[in-house]
N, C-alpha and C. Protein backbone atom coordinates (compact mmCIF):
# COMPACT_ATOMS: atom_id res chain seq x y z
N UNK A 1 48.27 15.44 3.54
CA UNK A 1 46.95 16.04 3.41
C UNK A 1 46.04 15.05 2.68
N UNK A 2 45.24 14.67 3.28
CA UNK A 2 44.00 13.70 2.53
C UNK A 2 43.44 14.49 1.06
N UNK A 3 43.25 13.93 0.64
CA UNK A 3 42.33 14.16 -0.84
C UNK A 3 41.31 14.38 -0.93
N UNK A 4 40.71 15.54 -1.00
CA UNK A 4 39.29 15.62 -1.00
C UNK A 4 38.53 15.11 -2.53
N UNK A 5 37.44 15.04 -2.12
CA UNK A 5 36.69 14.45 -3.57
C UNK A 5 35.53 15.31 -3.89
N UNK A 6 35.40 16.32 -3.21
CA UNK A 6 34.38 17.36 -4.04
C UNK A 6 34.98 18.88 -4.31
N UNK A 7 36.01 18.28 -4.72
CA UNK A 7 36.88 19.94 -5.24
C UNK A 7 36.00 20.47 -6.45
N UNK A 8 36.39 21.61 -6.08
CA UNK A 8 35.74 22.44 -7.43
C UNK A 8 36.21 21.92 -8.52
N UNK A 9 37.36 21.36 -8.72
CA UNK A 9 37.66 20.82 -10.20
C UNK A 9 37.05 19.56 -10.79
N UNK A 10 37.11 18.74 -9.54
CA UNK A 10 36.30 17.27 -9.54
C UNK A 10 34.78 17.58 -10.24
N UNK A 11 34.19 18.44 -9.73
CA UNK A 11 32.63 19.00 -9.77
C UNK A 11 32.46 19.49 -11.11
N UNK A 12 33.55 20.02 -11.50
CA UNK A 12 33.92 20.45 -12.84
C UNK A 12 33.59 19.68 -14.14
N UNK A 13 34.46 18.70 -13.42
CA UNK A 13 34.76 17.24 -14.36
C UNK A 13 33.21 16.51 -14.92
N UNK A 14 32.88 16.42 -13.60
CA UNK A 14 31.60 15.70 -13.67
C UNK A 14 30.51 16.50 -14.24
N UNK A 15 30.65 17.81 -14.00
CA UNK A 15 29.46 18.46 -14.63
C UNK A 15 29.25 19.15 -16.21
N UNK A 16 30.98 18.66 -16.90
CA UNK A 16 31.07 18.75 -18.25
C UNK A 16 30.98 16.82 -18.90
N UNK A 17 31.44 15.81 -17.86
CA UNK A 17 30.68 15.02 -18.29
C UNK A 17 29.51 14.58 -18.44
N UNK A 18 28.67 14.94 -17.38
CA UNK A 18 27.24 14.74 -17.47
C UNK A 18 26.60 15.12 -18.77
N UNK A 19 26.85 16.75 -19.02
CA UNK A 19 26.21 17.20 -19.86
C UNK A 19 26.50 16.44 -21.49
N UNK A 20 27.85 15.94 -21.75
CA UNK A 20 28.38 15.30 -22.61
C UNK A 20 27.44 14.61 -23.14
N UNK A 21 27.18 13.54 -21.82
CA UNK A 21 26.17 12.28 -21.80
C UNK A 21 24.84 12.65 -22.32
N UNK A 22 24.47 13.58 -21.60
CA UNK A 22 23.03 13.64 -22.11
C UNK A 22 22.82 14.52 -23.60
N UNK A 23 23.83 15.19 -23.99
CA UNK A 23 23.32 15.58 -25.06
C UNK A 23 23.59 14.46 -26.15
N UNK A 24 24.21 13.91 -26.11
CA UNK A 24 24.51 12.69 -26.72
C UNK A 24 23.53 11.36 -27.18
N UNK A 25 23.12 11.27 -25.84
CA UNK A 25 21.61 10.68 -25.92
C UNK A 25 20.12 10.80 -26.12
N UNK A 26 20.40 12.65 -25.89
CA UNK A 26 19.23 13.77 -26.74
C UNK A 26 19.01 13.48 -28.27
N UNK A 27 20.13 13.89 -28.69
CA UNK A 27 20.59 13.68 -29.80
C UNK A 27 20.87 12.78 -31.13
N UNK A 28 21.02 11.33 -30.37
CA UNK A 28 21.56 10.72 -30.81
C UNK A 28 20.30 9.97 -32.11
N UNK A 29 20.42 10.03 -33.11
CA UNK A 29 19.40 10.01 -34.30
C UNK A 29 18.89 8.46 -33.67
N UNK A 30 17.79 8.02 -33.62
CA UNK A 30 16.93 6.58 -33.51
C UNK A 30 15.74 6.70 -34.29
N UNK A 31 15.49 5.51 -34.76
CA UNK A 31 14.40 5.55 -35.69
C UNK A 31 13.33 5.12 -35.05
N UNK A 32 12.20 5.44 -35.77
CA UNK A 32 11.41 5.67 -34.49
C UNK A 32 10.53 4.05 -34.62
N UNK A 33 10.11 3.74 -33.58
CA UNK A 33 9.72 2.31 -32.95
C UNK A 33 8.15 2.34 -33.66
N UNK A 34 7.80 1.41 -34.42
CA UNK A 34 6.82 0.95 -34.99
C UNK A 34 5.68 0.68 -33.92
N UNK A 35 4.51 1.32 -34.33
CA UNK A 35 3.34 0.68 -33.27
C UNK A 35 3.03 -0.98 -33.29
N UNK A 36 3.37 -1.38 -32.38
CA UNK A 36 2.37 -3.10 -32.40
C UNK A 36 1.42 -3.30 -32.09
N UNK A 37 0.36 -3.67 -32.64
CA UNK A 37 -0.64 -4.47 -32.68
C UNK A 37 -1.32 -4.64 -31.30
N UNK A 38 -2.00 -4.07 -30.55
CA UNK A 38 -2.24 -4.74 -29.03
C UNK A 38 -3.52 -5.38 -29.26
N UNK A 39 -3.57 -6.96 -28.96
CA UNK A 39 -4.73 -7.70 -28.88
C UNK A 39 -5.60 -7.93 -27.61
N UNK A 40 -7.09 -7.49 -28.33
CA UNK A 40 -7.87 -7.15 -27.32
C UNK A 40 -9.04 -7.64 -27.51
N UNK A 41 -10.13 -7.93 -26.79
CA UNK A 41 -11.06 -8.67 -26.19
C UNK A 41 -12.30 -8.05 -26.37
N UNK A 42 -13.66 -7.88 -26.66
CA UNK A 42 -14.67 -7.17 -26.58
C UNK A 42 -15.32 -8.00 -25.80
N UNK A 43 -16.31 -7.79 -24.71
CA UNK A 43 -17.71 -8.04 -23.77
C UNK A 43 -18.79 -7.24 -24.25
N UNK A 44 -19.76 -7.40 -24.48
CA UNK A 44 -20.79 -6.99 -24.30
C UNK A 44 -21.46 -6.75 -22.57
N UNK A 45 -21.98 -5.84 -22.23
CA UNK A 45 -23.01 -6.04 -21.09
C UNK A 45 -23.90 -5.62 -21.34
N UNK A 46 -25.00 -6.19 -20.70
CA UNK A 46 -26.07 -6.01 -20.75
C UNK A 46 -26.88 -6.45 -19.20
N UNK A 47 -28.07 -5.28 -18.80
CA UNK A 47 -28.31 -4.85 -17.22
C UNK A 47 -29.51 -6.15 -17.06
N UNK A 48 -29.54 -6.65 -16.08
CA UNK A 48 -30.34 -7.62 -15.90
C UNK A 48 -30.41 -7.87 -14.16
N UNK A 49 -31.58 -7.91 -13.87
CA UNK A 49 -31.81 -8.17 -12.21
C UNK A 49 -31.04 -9.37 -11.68
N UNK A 50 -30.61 -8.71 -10.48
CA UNK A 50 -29.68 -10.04 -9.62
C UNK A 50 -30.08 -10.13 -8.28
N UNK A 51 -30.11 -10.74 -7.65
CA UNK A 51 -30.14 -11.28 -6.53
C UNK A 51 -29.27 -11.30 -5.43
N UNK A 52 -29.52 -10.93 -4.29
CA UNK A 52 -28.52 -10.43 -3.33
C UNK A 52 -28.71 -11.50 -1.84
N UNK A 53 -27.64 -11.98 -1.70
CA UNK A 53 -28.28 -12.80 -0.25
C UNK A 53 -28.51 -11.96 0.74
N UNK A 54 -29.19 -12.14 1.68
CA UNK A 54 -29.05 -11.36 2.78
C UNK A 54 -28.79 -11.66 4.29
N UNK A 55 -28.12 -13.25 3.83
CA UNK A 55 -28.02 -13.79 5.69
C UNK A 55 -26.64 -14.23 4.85
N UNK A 56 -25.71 -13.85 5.99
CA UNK A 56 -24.51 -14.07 6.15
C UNK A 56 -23.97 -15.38 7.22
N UNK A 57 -23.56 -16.69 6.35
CA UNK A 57 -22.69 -17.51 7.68
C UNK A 57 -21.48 -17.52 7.84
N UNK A 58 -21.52 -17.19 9.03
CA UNK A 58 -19.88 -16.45 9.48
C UNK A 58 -19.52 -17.73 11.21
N UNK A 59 -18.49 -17.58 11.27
CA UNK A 59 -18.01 -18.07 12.63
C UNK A 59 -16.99 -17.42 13.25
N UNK A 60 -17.30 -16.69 14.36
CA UNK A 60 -15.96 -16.35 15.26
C UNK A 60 -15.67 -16.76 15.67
N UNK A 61 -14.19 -16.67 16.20
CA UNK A 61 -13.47 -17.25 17.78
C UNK A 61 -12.66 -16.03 18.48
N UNK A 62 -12.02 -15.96 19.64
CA UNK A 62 -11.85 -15.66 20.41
C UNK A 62 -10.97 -16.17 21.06
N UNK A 63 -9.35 -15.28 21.36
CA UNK A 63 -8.31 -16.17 22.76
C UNK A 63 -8.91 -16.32 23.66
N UNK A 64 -8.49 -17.36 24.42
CA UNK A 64 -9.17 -17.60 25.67
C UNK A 64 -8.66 -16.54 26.83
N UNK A 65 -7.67 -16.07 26.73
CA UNK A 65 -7.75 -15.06 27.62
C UNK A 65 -8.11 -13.71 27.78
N UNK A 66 -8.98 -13.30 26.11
CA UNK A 66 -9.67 -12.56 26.30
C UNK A 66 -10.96 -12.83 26.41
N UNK A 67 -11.63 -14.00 26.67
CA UNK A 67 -12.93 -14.13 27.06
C UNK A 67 -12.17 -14.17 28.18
N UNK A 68 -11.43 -14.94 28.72
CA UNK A 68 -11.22 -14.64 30.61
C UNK A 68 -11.38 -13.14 30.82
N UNK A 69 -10.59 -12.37 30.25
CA UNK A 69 -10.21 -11.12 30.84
C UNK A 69 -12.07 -10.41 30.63
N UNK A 70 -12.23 -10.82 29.56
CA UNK A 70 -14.04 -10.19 29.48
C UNK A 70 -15.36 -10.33 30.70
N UNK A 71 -14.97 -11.85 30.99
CA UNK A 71 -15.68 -12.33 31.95
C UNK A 71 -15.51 -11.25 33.38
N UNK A 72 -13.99 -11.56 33.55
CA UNK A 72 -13.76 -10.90 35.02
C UNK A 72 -14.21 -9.23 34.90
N UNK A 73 -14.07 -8.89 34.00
CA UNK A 73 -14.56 -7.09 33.67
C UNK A 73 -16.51 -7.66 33.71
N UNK A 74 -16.72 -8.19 33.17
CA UNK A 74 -18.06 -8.28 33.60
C UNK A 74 -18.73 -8.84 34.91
N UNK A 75 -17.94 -9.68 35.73
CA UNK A 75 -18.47 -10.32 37.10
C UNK A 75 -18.16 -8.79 37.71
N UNK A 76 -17.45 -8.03 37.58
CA UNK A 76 -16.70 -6.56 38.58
C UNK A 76 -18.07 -5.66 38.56
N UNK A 77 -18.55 -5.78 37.02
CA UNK A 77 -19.56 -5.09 36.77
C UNK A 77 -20.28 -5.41 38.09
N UNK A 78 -20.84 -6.71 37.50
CA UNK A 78 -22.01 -7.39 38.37
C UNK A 78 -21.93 -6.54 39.74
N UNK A 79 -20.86 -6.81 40.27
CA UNK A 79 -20.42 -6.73 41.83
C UNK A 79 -20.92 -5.14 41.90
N UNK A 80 -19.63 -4.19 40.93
CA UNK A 80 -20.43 -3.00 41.66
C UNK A 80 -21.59 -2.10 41.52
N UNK A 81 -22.25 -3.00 40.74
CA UNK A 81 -23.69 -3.09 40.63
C UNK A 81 -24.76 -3.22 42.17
N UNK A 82 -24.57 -4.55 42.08
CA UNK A 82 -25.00 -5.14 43.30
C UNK A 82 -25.08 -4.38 44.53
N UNK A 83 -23.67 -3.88 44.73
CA UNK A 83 -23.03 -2.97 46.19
C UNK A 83 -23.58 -1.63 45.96
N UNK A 84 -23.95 -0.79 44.49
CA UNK A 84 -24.31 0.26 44.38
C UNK A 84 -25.71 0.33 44.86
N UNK A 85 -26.47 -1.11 44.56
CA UNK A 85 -27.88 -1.40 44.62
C UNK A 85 -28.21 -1.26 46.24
N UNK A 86 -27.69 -1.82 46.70
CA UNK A 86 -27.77 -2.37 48.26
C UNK A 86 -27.56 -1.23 49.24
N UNK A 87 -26.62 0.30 48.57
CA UNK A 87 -26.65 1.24 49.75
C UNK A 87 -28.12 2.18 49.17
């Protein structure tokens, strides 16, 4: 017969050790940790007008096979344009 590993006694075991543990570490007297010192920085601000650009230089690009694929969706246009025009 194989051995099971979550017998009620096993579960037992573990759940009078657990509690062991933690009251232990509830408990356990520590003195208490001194505040340190945190070093810190002061800014002043103060509100003053700024200046905002308003032209952006940018550069795109593009795969070339989606300008192909763009083109041909736009010559189709053209076309059934044209053929719509003509009847």
């Amino acid at each position: 017969m194989p051995p099971r590993l979550a017998t009620k006694r096993n579960l037992t075991r573990i759940a009078v050790i657990a509690s062991v543990v933690l009251w232990y570490c509830a408990c356990s007297p520590k003195p208490p940790s001194a505040a340190v010192p945190v070093e810190v920085s002061v800014v002043t601000v103060t509100p003053h007008p700024v200046t905002f650009p308003e032209d952006y230089v940018a550069q795109t690009e593009a795969d070339p096979s989606i300008e192909r694929h763009l083109k041909e969706q736009l010559l189709s246009m053209n076309d059934m344009l044209l053929r719509a025009a003509r009847k």
